[in-house]
Protein backbone atom coordinates (compact mmCIF):
# COMPACT_ATOMS: atom_id res chain seq x y z
CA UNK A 1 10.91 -21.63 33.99
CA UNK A 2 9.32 -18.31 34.12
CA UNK A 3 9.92 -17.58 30.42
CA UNK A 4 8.02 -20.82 29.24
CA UNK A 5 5.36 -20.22 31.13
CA UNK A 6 4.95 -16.66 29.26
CA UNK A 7 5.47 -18.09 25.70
CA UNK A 8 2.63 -21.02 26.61
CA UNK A 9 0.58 -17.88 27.67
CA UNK A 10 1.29 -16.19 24.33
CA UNK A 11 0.46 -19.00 22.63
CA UNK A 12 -2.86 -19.59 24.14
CA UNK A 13 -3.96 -15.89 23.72
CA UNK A 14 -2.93 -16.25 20.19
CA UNK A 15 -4.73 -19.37 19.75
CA UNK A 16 -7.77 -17.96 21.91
CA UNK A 17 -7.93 -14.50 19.36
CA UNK A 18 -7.85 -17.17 16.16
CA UNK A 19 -10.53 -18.85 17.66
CA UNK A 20 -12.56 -15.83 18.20
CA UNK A 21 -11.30 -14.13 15.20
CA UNK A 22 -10.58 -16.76 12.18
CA UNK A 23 -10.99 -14.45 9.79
CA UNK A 24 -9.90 -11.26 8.44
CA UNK A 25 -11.33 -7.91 9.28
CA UNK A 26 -13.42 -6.12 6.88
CA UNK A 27 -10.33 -3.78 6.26
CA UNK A 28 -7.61 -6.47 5.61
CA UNK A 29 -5.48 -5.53 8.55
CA UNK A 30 -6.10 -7.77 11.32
CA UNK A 31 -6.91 -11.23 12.34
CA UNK A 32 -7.03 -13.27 15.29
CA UNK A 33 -3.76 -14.91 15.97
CA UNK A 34 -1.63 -12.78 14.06
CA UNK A 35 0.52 -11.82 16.72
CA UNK A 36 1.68 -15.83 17.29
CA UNK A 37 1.90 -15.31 13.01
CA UNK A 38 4.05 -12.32 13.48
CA UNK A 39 6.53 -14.51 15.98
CA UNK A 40 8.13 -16.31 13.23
CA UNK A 41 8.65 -12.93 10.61
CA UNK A 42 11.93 -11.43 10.95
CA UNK A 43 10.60 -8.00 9.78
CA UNK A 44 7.86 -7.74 12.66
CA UNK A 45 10.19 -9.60 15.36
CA UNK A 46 14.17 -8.53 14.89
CA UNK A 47 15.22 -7.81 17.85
CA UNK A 48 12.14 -8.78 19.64
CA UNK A 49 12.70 -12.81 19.64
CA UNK A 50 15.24 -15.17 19.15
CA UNK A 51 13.14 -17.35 17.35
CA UNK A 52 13.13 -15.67 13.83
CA UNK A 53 16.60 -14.23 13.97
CA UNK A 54 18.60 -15.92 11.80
CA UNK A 55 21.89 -17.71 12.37
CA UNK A 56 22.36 -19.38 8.93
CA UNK A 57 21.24 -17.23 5.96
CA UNK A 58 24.62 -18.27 4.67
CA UNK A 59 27.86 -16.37 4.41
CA UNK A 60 30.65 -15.45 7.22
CA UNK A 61 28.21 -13.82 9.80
CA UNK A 62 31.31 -12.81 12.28
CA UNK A 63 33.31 -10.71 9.11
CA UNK A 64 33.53 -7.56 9.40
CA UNK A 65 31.55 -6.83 6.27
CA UNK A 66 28.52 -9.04 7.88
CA UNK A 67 28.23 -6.74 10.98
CA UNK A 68 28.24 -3.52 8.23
CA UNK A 69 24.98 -4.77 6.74
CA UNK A 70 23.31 -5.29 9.94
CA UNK A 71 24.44 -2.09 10.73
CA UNK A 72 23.36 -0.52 7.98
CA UNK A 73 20.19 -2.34 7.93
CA UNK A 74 19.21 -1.12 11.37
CA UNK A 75 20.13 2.26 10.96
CA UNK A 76 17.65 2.35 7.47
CA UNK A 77 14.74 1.11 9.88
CA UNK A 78 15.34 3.27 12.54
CA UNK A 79 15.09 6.12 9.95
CA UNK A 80 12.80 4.72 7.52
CA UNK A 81 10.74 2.74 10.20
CA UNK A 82 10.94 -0.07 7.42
CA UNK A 83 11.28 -3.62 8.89
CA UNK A 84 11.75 -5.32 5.58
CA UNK A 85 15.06 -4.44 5.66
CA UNK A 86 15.59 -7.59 7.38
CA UNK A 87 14.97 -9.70 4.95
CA UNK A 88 18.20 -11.77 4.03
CA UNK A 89 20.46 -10.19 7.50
CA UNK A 90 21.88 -12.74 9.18
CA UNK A 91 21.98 -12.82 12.86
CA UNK A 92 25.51 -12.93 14.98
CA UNK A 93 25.33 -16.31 16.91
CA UNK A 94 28.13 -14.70 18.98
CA UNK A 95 26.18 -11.32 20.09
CA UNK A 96 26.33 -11.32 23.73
CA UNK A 97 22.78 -9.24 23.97
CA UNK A 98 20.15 -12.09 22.90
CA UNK A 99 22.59 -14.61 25.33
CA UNK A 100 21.60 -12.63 28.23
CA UNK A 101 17.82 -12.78 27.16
C-alpha cells in the first residue's frame, strides 16, 4: 500500500536526521528526528495522524457533552494557536473523517 510505503519513508528520514543530528541545537529548539518524536504527541499531531488521537482517555466519547469539549478545544487552538489544549480530549472512534483517511 501506498500509505506504508510513505510512513517507512518518514521513518527513515526521521531516523536519517537523528543520525545526522543526535543532538540538540545550540538554541534548544531542534533535533534530528523530532518530527518521527512529534508523531506520537497529540498537541503537535491532532488532526494530522491517527496514531496519537486518542480513543480511550476514558469517559463516554459519543455523549453529547464529549463532542462539546472537543469542540471547544478546537475552537481555543484555532484562536489561541495553542495545541496543548489537547491534552486529555478524547478522540470519536465513530468520526467518519479519519475513516476515510
Amino acid at each position: 500500500h501506498e500509505w506504508v510505503q510513505s510512513l517507512n519513508e518518514y521513518l527513515q528520514t526521521g531516523v536519517d536526521d537523528y543520525s545526522n543530528r543526535p543532538m540538540w541545537n545550540e538554541e534548544r529548539t531542534s533535533r534530528g528526528g523530532e518530527a518521527v518524536l512529534a508523531i506520537q504527541c497529540r498537541p503537535a499531531m491532532w488532526g494530522r495522524s491517527v496514531v496519537c488521537n486518542s480513543y480511550a482517555d476514558g469517559g463516554v466519547i459519543t455523549t453529547i457533552g464529549a463532542q462539546e469539549v472537543r469542540k471547544q478545544a478546537l475552537q481555543t487552538a484555532q484562536e489561541q494557536l495553542d495545541p496543548l489544549v489537547f491534552e486529555g480530549i478524547a478522540s470519536n472512534v465513530m468520526d467518519p473523517v479519519p475513516a476515510k483517511w
